[in-house]
Structures are given as C-alpha cells and as structure tokens.
C-alpha atoms as a PDB file:
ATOM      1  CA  UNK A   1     105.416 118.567 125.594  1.00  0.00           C
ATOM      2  CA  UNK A   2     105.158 115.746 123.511  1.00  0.00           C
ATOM      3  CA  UNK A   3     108.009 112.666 124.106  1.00  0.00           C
ATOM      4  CA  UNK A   4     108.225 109.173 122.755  1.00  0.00           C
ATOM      5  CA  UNK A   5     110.945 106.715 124.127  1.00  0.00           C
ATOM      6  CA  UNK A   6     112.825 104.144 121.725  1.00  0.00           C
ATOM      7  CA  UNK A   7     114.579 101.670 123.748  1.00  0.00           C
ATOM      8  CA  UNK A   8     116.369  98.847 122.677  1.00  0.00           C
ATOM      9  CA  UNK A   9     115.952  95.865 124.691  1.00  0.00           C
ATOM     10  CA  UNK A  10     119.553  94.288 125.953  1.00  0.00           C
ATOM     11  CA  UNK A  11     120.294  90.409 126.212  1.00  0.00           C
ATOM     12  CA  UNK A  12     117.903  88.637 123.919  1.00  0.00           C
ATOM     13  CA  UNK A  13     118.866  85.430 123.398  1.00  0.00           C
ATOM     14  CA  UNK A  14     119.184  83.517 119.979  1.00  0.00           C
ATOM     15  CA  UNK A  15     115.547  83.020 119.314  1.00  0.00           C
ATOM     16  CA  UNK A  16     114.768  79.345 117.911  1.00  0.00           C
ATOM     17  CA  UNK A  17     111.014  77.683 117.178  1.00  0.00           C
ATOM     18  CA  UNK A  18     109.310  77.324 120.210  1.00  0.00           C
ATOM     19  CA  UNK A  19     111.133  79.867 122.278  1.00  0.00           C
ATOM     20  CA  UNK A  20     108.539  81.686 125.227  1.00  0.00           C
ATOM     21  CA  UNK A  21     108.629  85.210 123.288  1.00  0.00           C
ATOM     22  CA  UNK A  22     106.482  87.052 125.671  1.00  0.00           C
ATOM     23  CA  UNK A  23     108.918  85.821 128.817  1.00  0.00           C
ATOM     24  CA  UNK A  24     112.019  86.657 126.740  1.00  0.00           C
ATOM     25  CA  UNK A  25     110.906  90.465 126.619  1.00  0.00           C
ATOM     26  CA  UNK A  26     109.296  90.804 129.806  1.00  0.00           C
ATOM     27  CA  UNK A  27     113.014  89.969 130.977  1.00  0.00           C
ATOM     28  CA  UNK A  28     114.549  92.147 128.926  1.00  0.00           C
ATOM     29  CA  UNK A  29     112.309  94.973 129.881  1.00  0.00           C
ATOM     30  CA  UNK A  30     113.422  94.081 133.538  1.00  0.00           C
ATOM     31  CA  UNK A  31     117.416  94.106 132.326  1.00  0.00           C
ATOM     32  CA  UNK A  32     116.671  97.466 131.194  1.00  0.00           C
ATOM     33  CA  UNK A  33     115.618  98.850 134.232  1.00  0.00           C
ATOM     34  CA  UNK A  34     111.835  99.378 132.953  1.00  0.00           C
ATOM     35  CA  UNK A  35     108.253  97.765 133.593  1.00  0.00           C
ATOM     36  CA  UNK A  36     105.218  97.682 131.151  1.00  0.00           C
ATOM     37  CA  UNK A  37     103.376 100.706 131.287  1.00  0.00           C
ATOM     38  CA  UNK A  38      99.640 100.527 129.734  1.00  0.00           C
ATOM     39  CA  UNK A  39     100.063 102.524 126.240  1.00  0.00           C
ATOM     40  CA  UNK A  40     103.378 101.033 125.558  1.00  0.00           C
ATOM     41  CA  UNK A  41     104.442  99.326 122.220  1.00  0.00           C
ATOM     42  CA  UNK A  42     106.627  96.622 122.134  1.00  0.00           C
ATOM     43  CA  UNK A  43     108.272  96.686 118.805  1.00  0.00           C
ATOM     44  CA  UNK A  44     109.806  92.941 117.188  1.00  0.00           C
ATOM     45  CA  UNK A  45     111.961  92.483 113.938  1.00  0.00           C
ATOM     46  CA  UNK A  46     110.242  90.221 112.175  1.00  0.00           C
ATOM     47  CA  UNK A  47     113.188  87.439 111.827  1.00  0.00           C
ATOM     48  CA  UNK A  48     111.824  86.816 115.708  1.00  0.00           C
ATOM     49  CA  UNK A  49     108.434  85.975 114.743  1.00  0.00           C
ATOM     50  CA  UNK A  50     109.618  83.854 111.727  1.00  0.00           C
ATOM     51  CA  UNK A  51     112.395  81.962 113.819  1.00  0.00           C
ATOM     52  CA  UNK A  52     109.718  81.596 117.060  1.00  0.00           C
ATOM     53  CA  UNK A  53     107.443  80.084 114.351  1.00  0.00           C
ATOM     54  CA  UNK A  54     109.361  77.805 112.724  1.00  0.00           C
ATOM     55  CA  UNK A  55     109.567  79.397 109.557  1.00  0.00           C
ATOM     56  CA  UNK A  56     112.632  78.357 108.472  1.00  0.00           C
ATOM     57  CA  UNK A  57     113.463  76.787 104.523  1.00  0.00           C
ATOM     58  CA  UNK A  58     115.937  74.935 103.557  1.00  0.00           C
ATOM     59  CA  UNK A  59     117.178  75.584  99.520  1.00  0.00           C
ATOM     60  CA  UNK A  60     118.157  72.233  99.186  1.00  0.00           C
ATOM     61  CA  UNK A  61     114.850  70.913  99.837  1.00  0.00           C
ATOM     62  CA  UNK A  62     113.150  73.268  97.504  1.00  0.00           C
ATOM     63  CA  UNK A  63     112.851  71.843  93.759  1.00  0.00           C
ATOM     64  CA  UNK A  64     112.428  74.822  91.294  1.00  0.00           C
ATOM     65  CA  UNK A  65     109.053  74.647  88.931  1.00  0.00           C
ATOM     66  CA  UNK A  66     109.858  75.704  84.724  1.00  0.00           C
ATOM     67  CA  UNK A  67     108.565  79.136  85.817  1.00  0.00           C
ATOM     68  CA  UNK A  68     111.392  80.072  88.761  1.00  0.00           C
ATOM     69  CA  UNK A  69     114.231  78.026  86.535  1.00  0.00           C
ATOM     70  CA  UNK A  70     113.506  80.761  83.729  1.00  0.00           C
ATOM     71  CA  UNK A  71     112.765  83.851  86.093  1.00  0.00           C
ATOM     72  CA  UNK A  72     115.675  82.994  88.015  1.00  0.00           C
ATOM     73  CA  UNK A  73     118.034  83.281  84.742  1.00  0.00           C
ATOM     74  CA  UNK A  74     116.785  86.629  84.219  1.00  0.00           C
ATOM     75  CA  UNK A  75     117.332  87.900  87.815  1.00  0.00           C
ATOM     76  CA  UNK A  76     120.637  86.134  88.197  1.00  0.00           C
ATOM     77  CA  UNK A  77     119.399  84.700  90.927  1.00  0.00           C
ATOM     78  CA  UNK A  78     119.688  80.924  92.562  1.00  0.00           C
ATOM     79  CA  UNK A  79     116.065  79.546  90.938  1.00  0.00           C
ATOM     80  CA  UNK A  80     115.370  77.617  94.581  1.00  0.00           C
ATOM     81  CA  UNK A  81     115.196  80.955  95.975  1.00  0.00           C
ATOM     82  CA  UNK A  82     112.846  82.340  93.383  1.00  0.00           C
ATOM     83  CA  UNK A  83     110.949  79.491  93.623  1.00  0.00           C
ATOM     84  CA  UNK A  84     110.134  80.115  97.348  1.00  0.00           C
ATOM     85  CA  UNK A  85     109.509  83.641  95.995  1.00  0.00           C
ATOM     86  CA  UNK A  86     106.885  82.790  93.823  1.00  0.00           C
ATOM     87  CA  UNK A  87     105.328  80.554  96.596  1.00  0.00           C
ATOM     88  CA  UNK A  88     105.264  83.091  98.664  1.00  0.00           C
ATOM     89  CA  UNK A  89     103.353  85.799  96.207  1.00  0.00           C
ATOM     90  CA  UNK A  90     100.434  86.612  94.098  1.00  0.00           C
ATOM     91  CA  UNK A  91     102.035  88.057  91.559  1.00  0.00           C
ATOM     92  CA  UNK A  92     105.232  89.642  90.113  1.00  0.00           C
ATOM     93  CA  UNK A  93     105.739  93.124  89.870  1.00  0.00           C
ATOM     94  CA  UNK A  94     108.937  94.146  88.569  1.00  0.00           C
ATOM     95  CA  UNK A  95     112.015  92.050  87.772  1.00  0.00           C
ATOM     96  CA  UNK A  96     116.220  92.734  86.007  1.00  0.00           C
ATOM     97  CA  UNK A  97     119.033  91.574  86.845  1.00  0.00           C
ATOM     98  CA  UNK A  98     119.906  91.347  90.756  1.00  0.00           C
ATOM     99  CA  UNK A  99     115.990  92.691  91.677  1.00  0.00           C
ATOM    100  CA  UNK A 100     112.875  91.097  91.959  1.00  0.00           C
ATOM    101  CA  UNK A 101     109.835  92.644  93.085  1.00  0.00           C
ATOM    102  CA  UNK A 102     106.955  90.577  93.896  1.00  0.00           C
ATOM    103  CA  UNK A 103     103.306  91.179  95.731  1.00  0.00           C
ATOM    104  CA  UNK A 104     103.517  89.185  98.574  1.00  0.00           C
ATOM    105  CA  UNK A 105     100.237  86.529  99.196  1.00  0.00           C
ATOM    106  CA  UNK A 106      99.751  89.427 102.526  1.00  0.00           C
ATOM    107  CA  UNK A 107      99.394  92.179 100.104  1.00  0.00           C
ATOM    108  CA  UNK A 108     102.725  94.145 100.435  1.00  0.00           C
ATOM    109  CA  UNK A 109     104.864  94.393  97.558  1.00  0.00           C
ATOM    110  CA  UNK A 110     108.551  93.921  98.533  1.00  0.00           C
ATOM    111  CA  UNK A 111     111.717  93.027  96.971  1.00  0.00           C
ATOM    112  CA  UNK A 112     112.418  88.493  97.066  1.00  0.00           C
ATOM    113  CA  UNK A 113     108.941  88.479  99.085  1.00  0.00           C
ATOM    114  CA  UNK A 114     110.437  89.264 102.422  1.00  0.00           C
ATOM    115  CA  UNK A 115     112.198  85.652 102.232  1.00  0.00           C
ATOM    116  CA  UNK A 116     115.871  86.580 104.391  1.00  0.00           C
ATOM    117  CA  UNK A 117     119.203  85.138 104.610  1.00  0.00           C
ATOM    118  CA  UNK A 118     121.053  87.739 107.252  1.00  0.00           C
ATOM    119  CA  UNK A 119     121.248  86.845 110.722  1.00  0.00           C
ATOM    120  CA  UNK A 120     119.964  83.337 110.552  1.00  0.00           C
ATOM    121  CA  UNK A 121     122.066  80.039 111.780  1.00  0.00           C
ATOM    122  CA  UNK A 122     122.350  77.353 109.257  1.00  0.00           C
ATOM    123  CA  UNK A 123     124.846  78.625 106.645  1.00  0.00           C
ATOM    124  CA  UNK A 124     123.265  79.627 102.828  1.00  0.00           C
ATOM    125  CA  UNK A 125     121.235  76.726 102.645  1.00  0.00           C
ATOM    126  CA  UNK A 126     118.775  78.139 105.497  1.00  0.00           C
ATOM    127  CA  UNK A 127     116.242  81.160 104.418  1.00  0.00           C
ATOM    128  CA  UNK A 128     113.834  82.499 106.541  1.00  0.00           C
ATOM    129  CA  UNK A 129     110.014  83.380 105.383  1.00  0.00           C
ATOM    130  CA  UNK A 130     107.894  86.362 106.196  1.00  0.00           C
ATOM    131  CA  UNK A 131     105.430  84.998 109.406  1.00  0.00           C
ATOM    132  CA  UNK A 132     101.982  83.083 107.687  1.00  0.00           C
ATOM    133  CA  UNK A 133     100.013  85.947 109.281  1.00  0.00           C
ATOM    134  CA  UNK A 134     101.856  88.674 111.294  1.00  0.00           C
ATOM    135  CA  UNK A 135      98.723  90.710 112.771  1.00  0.00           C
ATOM    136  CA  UNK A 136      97.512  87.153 114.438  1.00  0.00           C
ATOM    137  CA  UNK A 137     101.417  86.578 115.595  1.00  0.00           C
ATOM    138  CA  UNK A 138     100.654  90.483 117.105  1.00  0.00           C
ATOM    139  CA  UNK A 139      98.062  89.516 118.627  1.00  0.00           C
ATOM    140  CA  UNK A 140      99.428  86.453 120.074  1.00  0.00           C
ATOM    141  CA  UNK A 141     102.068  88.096 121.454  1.00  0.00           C
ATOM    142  CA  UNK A 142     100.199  90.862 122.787  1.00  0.00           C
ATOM    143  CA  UNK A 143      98.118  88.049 124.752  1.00  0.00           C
ATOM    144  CA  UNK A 144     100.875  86.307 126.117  1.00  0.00           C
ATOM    145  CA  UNK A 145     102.357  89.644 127.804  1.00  0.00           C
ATOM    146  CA  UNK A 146      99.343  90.531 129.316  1.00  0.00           C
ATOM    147  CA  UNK A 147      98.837  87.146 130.656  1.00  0.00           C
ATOM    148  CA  UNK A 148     102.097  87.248 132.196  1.00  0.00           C
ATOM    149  CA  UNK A 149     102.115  91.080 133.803  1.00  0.00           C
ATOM    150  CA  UNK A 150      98.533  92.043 133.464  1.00  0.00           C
ATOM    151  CA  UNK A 151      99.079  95.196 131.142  1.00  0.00           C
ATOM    152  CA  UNK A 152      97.865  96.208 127.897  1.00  0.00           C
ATOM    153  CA  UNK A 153     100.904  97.103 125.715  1.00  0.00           C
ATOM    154  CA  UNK A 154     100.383  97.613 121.742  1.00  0.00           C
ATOM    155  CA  UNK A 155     102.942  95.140 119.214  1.00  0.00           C
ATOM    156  CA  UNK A 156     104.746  95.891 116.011  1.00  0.00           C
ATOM    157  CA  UNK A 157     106.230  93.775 113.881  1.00  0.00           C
ATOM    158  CA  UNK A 158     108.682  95.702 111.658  1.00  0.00           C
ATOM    159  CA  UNK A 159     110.622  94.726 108.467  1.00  0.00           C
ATOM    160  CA  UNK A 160     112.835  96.370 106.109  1.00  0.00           C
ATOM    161  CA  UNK A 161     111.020  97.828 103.326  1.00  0.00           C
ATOM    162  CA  UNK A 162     112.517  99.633  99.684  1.00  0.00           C
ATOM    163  CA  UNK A 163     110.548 101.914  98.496  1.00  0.00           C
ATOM    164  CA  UNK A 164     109.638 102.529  95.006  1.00  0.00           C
ATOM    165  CA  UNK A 165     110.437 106.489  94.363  1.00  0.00           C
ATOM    166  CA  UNK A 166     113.841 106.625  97.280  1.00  0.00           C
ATOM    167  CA  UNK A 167     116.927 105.171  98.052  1.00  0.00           C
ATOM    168  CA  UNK A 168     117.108 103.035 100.874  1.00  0.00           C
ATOM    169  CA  UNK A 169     115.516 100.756 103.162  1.00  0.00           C
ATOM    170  CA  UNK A 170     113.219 101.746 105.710  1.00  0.00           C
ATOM    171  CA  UNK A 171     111.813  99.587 108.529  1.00  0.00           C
ATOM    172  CA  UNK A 172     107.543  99.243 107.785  1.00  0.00           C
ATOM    173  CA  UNK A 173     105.086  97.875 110.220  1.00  0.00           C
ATOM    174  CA  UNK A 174     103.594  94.007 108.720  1.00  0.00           C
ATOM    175  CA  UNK A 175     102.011  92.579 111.962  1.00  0.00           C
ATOM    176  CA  UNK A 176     100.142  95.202 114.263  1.00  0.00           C
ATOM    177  CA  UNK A 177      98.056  94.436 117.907  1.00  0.00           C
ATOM    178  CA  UNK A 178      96.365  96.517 120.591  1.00  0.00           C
ATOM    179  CA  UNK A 179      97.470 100.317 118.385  1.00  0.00           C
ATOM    180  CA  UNK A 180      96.416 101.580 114.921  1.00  0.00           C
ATOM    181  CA  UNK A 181      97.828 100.902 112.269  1.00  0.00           C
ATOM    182  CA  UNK A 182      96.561 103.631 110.094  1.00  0.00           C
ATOM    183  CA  UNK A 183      95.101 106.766 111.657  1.00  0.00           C
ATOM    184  CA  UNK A 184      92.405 108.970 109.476  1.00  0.00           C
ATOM    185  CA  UNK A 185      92.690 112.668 109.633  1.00  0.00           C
ATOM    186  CA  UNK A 186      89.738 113.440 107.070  1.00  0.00           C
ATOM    187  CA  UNK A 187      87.496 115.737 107.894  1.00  0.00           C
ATOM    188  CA  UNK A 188      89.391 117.330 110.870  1.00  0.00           C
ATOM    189  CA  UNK A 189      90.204 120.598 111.141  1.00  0.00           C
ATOM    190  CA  UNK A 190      93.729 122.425 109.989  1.00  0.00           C
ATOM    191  CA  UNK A 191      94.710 125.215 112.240  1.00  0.00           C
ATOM    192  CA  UNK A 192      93.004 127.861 109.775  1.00  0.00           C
ATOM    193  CA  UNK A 193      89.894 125.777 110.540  1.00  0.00           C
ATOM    194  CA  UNK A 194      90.104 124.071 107.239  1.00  0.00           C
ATOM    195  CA  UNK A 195      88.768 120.288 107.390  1.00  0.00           C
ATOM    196  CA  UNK A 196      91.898 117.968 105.861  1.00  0.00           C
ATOM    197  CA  UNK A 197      90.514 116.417 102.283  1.00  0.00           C
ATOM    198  CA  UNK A 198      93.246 113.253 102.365  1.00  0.00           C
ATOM    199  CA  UNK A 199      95.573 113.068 105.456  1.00  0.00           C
ATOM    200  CA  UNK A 200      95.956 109.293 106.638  1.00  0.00           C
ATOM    201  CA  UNK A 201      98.859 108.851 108.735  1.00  0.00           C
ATOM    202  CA  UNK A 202     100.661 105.603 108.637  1.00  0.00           C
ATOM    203  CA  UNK A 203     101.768 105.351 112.791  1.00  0.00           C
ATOM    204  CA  UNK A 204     102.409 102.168 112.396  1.00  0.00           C
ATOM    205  CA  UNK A 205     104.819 102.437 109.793  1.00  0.00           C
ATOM    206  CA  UNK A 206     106.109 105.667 111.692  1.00  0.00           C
ATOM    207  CA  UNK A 207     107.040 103.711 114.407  1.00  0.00           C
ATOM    208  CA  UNK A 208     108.150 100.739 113.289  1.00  0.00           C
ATOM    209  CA  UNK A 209     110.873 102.594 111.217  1.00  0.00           C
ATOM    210  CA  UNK A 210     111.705 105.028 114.442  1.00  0.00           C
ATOM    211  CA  UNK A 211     112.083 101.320 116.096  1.00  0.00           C
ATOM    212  CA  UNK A 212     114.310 100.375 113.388  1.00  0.00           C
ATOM    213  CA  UNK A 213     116.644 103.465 114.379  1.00  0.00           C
ATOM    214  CA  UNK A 214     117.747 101.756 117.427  1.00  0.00           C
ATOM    215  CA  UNK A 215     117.109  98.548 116.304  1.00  0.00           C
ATOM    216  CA  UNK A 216     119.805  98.404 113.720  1.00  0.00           C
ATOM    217  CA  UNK A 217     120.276  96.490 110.163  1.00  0.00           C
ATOM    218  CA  UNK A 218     123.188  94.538 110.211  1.00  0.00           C
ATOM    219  CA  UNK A 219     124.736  92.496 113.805  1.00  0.00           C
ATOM    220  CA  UNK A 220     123.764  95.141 116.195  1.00  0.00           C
ATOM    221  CA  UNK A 221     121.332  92.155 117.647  1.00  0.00           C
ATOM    222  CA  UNK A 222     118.657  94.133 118.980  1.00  0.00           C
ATOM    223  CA  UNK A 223     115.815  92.898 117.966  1.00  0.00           C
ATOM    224  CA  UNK A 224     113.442  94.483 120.037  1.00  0.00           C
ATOM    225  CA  UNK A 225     112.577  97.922 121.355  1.00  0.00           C
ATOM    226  CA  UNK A 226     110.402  99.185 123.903  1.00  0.00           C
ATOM    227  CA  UNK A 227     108.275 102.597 122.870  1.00  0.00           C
ATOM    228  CA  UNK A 228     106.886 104.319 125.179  1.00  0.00           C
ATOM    229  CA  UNK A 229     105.013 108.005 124.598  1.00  0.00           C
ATOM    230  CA  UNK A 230     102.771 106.770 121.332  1.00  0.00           C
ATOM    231  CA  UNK A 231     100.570 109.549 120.713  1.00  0.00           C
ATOM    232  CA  UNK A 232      97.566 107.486 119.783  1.00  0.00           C
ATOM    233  CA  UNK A 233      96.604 105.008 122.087  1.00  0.00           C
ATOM    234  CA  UNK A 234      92.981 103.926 122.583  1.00  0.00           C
ATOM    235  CA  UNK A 235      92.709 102.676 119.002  1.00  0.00           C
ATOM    236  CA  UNK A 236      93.477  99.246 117.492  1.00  0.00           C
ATOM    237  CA  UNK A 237      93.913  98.811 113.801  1.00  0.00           C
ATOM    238  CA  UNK A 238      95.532  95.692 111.778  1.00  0.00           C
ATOM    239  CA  UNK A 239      99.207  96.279 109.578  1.00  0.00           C
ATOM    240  CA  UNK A 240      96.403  95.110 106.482  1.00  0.00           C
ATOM    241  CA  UNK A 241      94.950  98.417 107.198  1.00  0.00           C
ATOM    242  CA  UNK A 242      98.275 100.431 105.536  1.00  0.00           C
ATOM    243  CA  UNK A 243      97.868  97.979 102.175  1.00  0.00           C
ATOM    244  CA  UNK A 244      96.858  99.993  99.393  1.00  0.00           C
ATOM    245  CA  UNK A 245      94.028  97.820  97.153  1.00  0.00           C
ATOM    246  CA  UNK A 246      95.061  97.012  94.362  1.00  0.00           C
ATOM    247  CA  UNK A 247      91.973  99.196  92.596  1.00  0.00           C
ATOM    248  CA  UNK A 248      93.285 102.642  94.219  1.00  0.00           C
ATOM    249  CA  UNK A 249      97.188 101.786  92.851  1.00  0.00           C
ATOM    250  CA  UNK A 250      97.850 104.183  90.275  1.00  0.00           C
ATOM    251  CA  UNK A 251     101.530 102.488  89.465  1.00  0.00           C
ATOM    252  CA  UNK A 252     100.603  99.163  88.537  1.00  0.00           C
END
C-alpha cells in the first residue's frame, strides 16, 4: 500500500534575512517528534525563502516609470506596485480592472508577478518579491540540511498559483532540489499494454499543492511541512522543468 505523510512543522519562528533556515527546520522536525529520513521532502512557502533572502521592497522607495503610471490606471492598482511588477517580468499577459497577469522574468505566468503583501511585518509599505532564483535557494537549502544531519531529503518551494481555466488558488512548486520536478510517462505501458502517447506528471506541483493543504493560506503560520512517502525518489529535476516554452503555448 501506497502512503505519503503531510506534516506541518510546529514553532517556526518569524523568519527575517539572514535567519539559519536549515537549523530552523531540523528543530522543528525534532518538535514534531520526527527525524530526516532519506527520500523525504521538505516542503517551504516561498515568503520563507524571500524573507531569509532579503527580498523585501519598500513602495515608497519605488518611483513608477510612464509605463506602470498608465498600466496602473487601468488595473486600479497603486502604480509603485505595478512598477515592481513590470521589473519583475518579461512581459504582460492579461490585464482589467483589479487583475494583472504578467510572465514572470522565471518563466511562470502569475497574477502581480508573485510580488506579496500577506503575512509580512512592515505595514503596506513593505512587499515581498518572488526569490531571484528558487531552484538554486532549493538547492541551498537542501545542502545546508545535509550538512547538518547527513541525509539526503528532496526541497519544494511552493506558492499560490491561479489558474487560467478554474477558480481558485492552488499551491505550485517554483524552486525544486534533490526530487523531480516533472516525471515523463511516454512510452510506458497502460495496463492494456498500450504505451502512453503524452502523460507528464507534474509531482512537483502535486506535492507542493498537497503541502499547501496543511500548510494553510491565510495566519495558520505553518510554513513548512515535512512529506514523507514520495513515490518517486531517485530522480532530481529543476521547478524550470514544469514551464511550458513559450513555442508549445497554444493560449498566448
């Protein structure tokens, strides 16, 4: 029988630049009564990454190009904000009133760029940014644990993701380490024998919005969870792995 364990790690402090990330889990993983198995996956919420890295904004430090002062009258939205939007992407999707949609400079296309106001100290004027390069923040997490206990452990980095054809947000995997990211099913065989034609399967993302489940949206302030059961160890892949190229997107 198949099992997978989602476990939301208790007592994690306020997280500021700086802050030993590795040593705060590995002591939450002891608060919970566990230790790091080989195969597990630490799952993060981004806003840890971004606040352990300093990436932190202040609005009233940002002055708004001719471009963001005329977007942000069309979106209703403050223009220092969309100005750190449109740092922050290659190009805009989708905009009206209240939404804008934007590819981000890592590929993903997400609603305001990723750039977050919930759950960070500082009052309005402080936003936080999407990590400069989540799979290397992974990774460097990944390293740090097994420097400190010696095991091999697999790291998400989740978000909250819309999604273009449902409702809702759903939490999607934008830093991945030591687990893949994308696993490829061509070419395998159905149980009629039948080799699949297009099955990729997203684990990452699977994961990372299973994670999310315990994790919470709001002030539940549980930002990380330990998974334990993964059903595809032994492979590493990269969170760039799930983003679609631009040539194969039939929708823009």
């Amino acid at each position: 029988m198949r099992e997978l364990l989602l476990l939301a790690l208790p007592g994690i402090p306020e997280i500021v630049p700086g802050s030993d990330l590795a040593e705060t889990l590995i002591a939450a993983i002891g608060r919970a009564g566990k230790t790091l198995q080989a195969g597990d996956v630490i799952v993060v919420a981004q806003k840890v990454i971004s606040k352990v890295e300093g990436r932190q904004c202040r609005l009233s430090d940002v002055q708004p190009s001719p471009r963001a002062l005329d977007l942000a009258e069309k979106v209703d939205k403050d223009p220092r904000l969309v100005e750190l939007i449109l740092r922050e992407s290659r190009d805009v999707v989708r905009f009206k009133p209240g939404v804008l949609i934007v590819e981000h400079r890592l590929g993903f296309v997400t609603a305001g760029a990723g750039i977050d106001q919930s759950n960070v100290p500082g009052g309005e004027d402080i936003v936080l940014l999407l990590p400069e390069d989540p799979d290397a923040s992974a990774r460097r997490l990944r390293h740090g644990m097994y420097d400190m206990c010696g095991v091999e452990v697999g790291v998400v980095i989740n978000d909250s993701f819309g999604r273009a054809w449902r409702n809702g947000v759903i939490g999607c995997a934008i830093g991945v380490a030591g687990m893949p990211a994308l696993i490829d099913m061509r070419g395998k065989p159905d149980r009629e024998g039948r080799p699949l034609r297009v099955t990729q399967i997203a684990a990452a993302d699977e994961l990372a919005a299973a994670a999310s489940l315990v994790m919470g949206q709001a002030a539940e302030g549980s930002p990380a969870v330990l998974a334990r059961g993964f059903p595809y160890a032994g492979q590493t892949g990269a969170a760039a792995d799930l983003v679609r190229p631009r040539a194969e997107d039939l929708f823009r």
